[in-house]
N, C-alpha and C. Protein backbone atom coordinates (compact mmCIF):
# COMPACT_ATOMS: atom_id res chain seq x y z
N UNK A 1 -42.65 19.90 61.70
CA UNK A 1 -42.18 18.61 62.17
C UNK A 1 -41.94 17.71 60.96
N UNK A 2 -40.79 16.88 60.83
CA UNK A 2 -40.66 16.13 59.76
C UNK A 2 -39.81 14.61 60.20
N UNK A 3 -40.54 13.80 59.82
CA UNK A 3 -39.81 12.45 60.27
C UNK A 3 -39.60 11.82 59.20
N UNK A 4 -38.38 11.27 58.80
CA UNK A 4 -37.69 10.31 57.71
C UNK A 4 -37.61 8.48 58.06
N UNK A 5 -38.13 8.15 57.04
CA UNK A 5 -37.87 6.17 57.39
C UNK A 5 -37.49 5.83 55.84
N UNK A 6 -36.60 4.91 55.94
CA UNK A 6 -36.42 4.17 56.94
C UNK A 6 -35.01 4.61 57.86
N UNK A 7 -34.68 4.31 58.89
CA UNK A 7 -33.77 5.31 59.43
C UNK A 7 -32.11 4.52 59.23
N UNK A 8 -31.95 3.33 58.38
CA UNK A 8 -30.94 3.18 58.15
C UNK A 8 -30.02 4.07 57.14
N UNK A 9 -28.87 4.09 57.63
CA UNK A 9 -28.31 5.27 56.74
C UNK A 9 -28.36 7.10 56.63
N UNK A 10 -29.46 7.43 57.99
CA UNK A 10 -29.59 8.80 58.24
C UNK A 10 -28.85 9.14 59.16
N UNK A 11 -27.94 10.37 59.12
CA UNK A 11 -27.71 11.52 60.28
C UNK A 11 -28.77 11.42 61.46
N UNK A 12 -29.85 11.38 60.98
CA UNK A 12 -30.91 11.63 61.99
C UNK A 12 -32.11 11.32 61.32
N UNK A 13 -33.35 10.87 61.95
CA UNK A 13 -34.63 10.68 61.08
C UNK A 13 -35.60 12.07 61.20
N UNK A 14 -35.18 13.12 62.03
CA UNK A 14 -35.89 14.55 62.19
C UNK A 14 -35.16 15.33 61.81
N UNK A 15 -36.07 16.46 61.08
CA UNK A 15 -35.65 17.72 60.68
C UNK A 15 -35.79 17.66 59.27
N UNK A 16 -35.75 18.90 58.41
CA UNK A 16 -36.07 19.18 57.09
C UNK A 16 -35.03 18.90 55.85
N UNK A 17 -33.63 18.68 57.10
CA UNK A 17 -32.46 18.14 56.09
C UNK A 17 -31.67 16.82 56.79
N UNK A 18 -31.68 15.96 56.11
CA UNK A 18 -30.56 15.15 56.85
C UNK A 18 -29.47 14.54 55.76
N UNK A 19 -28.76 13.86 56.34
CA UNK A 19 -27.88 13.41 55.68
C UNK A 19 -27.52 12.16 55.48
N UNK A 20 -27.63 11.73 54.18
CA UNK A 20 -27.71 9.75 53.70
C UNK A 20 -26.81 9.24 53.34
N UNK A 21 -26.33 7.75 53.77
CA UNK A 21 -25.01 7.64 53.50
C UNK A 21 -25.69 5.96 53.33
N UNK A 22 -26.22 5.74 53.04
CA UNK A 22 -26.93 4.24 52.51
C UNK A 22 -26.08 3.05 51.76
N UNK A 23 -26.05 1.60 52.11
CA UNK A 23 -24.90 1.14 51.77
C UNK A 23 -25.67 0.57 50.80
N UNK A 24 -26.91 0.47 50.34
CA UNK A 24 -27.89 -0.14 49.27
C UNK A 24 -28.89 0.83 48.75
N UNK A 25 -29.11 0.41 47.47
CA UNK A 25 -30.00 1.80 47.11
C UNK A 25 -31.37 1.58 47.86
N UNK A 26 -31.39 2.73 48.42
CA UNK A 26 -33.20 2.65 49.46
C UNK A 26 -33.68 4.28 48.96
N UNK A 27 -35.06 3.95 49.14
CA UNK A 27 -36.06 5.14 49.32
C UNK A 27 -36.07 5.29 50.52
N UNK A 28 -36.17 6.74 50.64
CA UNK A 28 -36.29 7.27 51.75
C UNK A 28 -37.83 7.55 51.75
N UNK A 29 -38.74 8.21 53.07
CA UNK A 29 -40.09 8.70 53.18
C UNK A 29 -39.55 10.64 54.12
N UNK A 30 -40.34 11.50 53.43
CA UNK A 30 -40.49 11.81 54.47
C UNK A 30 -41.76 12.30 54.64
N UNK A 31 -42.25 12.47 55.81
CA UNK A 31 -43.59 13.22 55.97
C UNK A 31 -43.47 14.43 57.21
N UNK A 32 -44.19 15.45 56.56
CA UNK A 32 -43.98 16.78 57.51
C UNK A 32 -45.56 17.18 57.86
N UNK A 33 -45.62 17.70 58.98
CA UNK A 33 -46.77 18.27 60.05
C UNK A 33 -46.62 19.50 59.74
N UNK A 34 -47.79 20.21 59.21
CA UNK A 34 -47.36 21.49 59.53
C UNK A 34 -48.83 22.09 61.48
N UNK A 35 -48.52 23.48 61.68
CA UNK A 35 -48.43 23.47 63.14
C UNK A 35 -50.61 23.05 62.84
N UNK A 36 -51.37 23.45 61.59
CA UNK A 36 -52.61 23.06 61.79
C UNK A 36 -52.64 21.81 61.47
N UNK A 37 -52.02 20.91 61.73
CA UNK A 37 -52.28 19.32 61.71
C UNK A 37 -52.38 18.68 60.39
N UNK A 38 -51.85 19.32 59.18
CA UNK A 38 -52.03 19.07 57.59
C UNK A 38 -50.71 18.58 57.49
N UNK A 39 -50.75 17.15 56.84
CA UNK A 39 -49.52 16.53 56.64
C UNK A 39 -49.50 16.29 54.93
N UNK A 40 -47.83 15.90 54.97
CA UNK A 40 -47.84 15.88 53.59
C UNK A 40 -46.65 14.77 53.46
N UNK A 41 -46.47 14.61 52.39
CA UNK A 41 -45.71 13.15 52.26
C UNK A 41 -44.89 12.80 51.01
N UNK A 42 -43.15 13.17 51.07
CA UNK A 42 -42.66 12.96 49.74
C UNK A 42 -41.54 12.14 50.08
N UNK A 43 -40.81 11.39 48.55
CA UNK A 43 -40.24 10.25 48.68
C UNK A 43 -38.97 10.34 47.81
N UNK A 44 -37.43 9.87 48.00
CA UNK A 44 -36.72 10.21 47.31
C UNK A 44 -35.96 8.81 47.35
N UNK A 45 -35.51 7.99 45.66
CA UNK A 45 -34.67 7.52 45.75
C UNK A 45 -32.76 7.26 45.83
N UNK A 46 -32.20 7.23 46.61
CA UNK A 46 -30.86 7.35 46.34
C UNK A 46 -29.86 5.86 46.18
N UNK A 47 -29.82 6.23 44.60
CA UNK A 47 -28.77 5.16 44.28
C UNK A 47 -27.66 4.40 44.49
N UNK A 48 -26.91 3.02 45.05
CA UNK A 48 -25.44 3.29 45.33
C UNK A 48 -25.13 1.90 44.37
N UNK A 49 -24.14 2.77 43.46
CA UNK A 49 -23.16 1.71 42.55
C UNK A 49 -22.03 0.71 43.18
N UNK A 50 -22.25 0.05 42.02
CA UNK A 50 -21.56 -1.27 42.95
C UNK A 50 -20.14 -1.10 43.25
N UNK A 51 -19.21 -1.22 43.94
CA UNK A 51 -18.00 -1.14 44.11
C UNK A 51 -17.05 -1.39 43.39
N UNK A 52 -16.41 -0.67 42.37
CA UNK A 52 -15.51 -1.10 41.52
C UNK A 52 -14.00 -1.50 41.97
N UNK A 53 -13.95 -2.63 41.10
CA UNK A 53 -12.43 -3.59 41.80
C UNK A 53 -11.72 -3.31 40.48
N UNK A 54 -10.31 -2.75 41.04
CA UNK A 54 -9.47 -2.32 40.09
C UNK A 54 -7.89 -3.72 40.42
N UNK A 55 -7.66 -4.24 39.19
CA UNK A 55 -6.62 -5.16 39.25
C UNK A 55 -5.68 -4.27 38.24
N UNK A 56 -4.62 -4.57 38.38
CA UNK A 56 -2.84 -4.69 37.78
C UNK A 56 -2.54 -5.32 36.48
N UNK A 57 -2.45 -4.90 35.87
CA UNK A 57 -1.77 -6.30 34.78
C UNK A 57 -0.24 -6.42 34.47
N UNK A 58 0.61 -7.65 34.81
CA UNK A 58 1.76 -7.26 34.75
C UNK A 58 2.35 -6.57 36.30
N UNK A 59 3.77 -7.12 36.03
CA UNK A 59 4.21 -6.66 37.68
C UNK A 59 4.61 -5.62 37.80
N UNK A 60 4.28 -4.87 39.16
CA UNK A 60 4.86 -3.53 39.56
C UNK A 60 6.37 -3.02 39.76
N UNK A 61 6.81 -2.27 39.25
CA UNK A 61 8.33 -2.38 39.59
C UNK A 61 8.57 -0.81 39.58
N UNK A 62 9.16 -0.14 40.32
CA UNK A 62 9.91 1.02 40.82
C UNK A 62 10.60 1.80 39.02
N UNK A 63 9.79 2.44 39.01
CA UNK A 63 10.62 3.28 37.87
C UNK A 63 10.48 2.59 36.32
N UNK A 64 9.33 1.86 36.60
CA UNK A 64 9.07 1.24 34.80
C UNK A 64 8.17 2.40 34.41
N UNK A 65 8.17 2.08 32.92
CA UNK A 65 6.91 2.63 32.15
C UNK A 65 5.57 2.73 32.79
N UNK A 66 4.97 2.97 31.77
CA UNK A 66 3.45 3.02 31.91
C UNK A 66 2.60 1.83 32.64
N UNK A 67 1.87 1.98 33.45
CA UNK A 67 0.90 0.52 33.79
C UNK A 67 -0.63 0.89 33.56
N UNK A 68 -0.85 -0.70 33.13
CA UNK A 68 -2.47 -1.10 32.57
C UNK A 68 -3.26 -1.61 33.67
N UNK A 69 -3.92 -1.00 33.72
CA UNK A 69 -5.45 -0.84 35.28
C UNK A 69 -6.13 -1.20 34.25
N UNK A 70 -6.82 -3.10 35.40
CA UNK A 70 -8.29 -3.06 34.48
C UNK A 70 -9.27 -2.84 35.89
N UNK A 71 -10.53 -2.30 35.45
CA UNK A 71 -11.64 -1.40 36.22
C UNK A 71 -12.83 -2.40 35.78
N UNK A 72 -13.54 -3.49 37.08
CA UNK A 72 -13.95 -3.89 36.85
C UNK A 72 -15.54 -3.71 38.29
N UNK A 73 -16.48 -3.52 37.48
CA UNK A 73 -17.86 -3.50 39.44
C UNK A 73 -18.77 -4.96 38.90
């Protein structure tokens, strides 16, 4: 038996795998039962970088040269 918290951002909060899609970096918990009543308890952090905003420099035009992307989070 295995239950995951906090449950924002899970596929599901049961089972031995799930899947995290977290819009802020959170720790997860999980803790598992095994069937003689011995529990155990591990913890994983998953990171999420900030959203990078990409601007233009200079106007877009059909069939020019090269263009300069600035990449900014």
């Amino acid at each position: 038996n295995y239950v995951w918290s906090p449950t924002t951002g899970l596929n599901t909060n049961t089972g031995p795998t799930v899947i995290v899609r977290p819009t802020a970096t959170t720790t997860y918990t999980v803790t598992s039962t095994a069937p003689n009543g011995c529990t155990g308890t591990s913890a994983i952090t998953v990171s999420v970088n900030p959203k990078v905003t990409v601007s233009l420099k200079g106007p877009v035009c059909t069939g020019n040269g090269p263009l300069e992307a600035v990449l900014n989070n």
